[in-house]
C-alpha atoms as a PDB file:
ATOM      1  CA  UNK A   1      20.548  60.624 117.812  1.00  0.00           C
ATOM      2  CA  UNK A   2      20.493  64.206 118.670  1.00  0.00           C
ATOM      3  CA  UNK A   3      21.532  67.532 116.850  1.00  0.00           C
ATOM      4  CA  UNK A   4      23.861  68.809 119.443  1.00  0.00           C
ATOM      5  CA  UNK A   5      26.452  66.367 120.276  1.00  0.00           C
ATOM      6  CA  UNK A   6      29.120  68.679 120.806  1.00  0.00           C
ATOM      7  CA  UNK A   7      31.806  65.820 121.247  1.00  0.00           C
ATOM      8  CA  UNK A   8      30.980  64.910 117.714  1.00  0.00           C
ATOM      9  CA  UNK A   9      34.003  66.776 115.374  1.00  0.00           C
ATOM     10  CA  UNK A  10      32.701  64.651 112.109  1.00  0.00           C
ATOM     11  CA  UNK A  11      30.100  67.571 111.143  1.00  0.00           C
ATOM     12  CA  UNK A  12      26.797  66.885 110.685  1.00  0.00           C
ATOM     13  CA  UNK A  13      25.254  64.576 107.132  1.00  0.00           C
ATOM     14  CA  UNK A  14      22.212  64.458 105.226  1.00  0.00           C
ATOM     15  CA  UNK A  15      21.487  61.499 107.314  1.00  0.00           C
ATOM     16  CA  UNK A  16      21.942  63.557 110.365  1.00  0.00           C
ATOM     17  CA  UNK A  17      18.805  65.966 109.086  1.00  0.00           C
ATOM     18  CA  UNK A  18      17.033  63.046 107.855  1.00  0.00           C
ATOM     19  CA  UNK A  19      17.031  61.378 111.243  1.00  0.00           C
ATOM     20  CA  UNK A  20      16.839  65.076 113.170  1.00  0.00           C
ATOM     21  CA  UNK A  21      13.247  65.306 111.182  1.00  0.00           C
ATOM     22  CA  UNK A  22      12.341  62.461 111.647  1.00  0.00           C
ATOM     23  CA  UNK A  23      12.443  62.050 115.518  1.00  0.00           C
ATOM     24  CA  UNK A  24      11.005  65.500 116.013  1.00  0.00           C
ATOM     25  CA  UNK A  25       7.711  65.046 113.779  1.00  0.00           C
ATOM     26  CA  UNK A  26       7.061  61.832 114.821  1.00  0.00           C
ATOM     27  CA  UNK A  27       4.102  61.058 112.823  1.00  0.00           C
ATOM     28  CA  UNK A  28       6.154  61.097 109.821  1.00  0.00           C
ATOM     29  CA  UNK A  29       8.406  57.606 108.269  1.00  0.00           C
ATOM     30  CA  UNK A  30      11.789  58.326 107.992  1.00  0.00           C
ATOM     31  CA  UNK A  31      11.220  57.599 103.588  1.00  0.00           C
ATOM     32  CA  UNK A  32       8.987  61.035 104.191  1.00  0.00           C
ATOM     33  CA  UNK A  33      11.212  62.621 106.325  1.00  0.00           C
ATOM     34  CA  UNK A  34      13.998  62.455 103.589  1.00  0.00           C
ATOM     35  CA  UNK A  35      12.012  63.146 100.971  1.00  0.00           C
ATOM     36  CA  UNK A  36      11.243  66.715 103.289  1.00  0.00           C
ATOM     37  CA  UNK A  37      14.710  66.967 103.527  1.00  0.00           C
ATOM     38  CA  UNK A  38      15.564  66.309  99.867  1.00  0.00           C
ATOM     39  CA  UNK A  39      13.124  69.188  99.032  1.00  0.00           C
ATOM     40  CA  UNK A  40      13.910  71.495 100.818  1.00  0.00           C
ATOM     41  CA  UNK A  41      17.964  70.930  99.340  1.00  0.00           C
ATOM     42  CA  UNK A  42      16.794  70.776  95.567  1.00  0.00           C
ATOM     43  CA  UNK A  43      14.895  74.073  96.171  1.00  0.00           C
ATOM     44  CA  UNK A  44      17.824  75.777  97.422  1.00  0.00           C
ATOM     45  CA  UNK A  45      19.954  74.524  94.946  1.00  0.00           C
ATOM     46  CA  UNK A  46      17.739  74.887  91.798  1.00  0.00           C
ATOM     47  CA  UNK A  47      16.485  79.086  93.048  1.00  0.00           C
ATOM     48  CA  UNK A  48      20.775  79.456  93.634  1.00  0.00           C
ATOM     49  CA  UNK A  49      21.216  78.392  90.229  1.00  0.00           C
ATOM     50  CA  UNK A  50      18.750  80.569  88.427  1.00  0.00           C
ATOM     51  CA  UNK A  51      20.686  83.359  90.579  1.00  0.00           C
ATOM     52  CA  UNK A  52      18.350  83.351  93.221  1.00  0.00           C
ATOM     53  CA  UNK A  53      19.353  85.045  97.208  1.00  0.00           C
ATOM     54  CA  UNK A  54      17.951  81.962  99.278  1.00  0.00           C
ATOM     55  CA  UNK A  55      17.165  83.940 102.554  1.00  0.00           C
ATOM     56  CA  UNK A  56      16.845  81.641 105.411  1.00  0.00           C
ATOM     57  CA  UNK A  57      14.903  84.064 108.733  1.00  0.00           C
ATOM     58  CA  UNK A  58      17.357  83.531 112.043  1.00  0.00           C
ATOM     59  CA  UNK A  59      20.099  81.180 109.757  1.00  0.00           C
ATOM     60  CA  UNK A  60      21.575  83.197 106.963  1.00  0.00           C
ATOM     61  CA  UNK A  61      21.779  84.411 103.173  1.00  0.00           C
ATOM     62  CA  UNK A  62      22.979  81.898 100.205  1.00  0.00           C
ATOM     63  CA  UNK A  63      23.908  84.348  97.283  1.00  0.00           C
ATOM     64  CA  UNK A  64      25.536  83.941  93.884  1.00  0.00           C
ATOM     65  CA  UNK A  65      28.415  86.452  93.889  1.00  0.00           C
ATOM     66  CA  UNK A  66      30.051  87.447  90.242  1.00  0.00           C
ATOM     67  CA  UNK A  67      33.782  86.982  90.759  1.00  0.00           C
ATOM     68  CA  UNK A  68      35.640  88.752  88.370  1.00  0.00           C
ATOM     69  CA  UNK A  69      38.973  87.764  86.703  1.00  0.00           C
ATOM     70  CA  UNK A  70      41.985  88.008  88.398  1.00  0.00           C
ATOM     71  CA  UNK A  71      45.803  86.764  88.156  1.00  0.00           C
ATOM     72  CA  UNK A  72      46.666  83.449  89.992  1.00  0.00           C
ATOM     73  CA  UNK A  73      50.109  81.351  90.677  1.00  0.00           C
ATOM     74  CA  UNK A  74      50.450  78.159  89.978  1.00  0.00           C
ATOM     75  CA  UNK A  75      51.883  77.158  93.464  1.00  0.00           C
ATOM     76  CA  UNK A  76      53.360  74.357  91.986  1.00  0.00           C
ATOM     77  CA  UNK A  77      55.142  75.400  88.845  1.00  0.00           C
ATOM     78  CA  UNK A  78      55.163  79.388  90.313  1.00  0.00           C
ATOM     79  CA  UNK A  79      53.757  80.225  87.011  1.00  0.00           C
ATOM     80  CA  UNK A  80      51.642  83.633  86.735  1.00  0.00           C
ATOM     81  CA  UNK A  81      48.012  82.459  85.140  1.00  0.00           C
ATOM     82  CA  UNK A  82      44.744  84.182  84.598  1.00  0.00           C
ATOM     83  CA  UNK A  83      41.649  83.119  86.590  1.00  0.00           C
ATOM     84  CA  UNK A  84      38.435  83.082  84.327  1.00  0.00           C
ATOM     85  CA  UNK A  85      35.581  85.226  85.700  1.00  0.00           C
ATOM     86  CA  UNK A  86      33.531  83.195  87.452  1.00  0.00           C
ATOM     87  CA  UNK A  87      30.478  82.742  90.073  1.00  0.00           C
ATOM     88  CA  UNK A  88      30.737  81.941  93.242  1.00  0.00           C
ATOM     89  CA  UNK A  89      28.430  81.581  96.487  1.00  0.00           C
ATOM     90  CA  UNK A  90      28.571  82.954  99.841  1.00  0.00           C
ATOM     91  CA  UNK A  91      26.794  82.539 102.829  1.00  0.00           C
ATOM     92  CA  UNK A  92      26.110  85.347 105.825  1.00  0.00           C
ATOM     93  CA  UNK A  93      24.707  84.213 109.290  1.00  0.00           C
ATOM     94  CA  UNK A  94      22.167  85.870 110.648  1.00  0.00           C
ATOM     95  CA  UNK A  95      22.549  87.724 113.730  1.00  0.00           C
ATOM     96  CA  UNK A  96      20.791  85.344 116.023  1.00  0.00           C
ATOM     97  CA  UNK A  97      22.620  82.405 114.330  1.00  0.00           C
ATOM     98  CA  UNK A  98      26.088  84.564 115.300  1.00  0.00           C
ATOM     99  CA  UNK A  99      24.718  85.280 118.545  1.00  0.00           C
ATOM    100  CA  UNK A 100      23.753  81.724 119.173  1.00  0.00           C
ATOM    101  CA  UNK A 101      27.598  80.149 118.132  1.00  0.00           C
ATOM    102  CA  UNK A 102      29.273  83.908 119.461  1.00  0.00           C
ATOM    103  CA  UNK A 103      26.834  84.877 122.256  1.00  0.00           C
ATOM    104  CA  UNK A 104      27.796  89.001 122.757  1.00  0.00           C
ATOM    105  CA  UNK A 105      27.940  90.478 125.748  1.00  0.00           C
ATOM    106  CA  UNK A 106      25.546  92.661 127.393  1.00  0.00           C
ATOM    107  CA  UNK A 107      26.246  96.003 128.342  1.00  0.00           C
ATOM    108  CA  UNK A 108      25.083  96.671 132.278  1.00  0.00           C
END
């Protein structure tokens, strides 16, 4: 099972990691490679919660964004209510992650 199947629409799983770490370090079993995988997750997850940037070189930025109050609708009633502050997380791409799904062109 390979990492770029691009026929393959259903996304790609925990499963999909576990088995793409796997196959590429092959000394490893696949109970270590998900235990690599799982550790990798819980320290992303547990540095985003303590309102940690997770800064990933040539993927991307995970950051905790404040999001402040605001007025909603209720798009089923059409009723006018008020959003709590909240946070929220975002993610930028790196530039050679947008260059590898966007390749730019180059000026001659």
């Amino acid at each position: 099972m390979g990492i770029d199947k691009p026929d393959d629409r259903q996304g790609m799983t925990k499963a999909d990691l576990v088995e793409a770490v796997y196959e590429r370090h092959g000394g490893l079993t696949k109970d270590e490679a998900a235990e690599i995988v799982d550790t990798i997750l819980k320290t992303v997850k547990t540095s985003l919660r303590r309102g940690r940037t997770v800064r990933i070189k040539n993927f991307g930025t995970f950051e905790v964004t404040a999001r402040p109050g605001r007025v909603g609708v209720n798009p089923v009633s059409g009723e006018k209510i008020f959003i709590r502050p909240h946070k929220g997380l975002s993610f930028r791409p790196a530039r050679r992650l947008m260059d590898v799904m966007v390749p730019r062109k180059r000026e001659s």
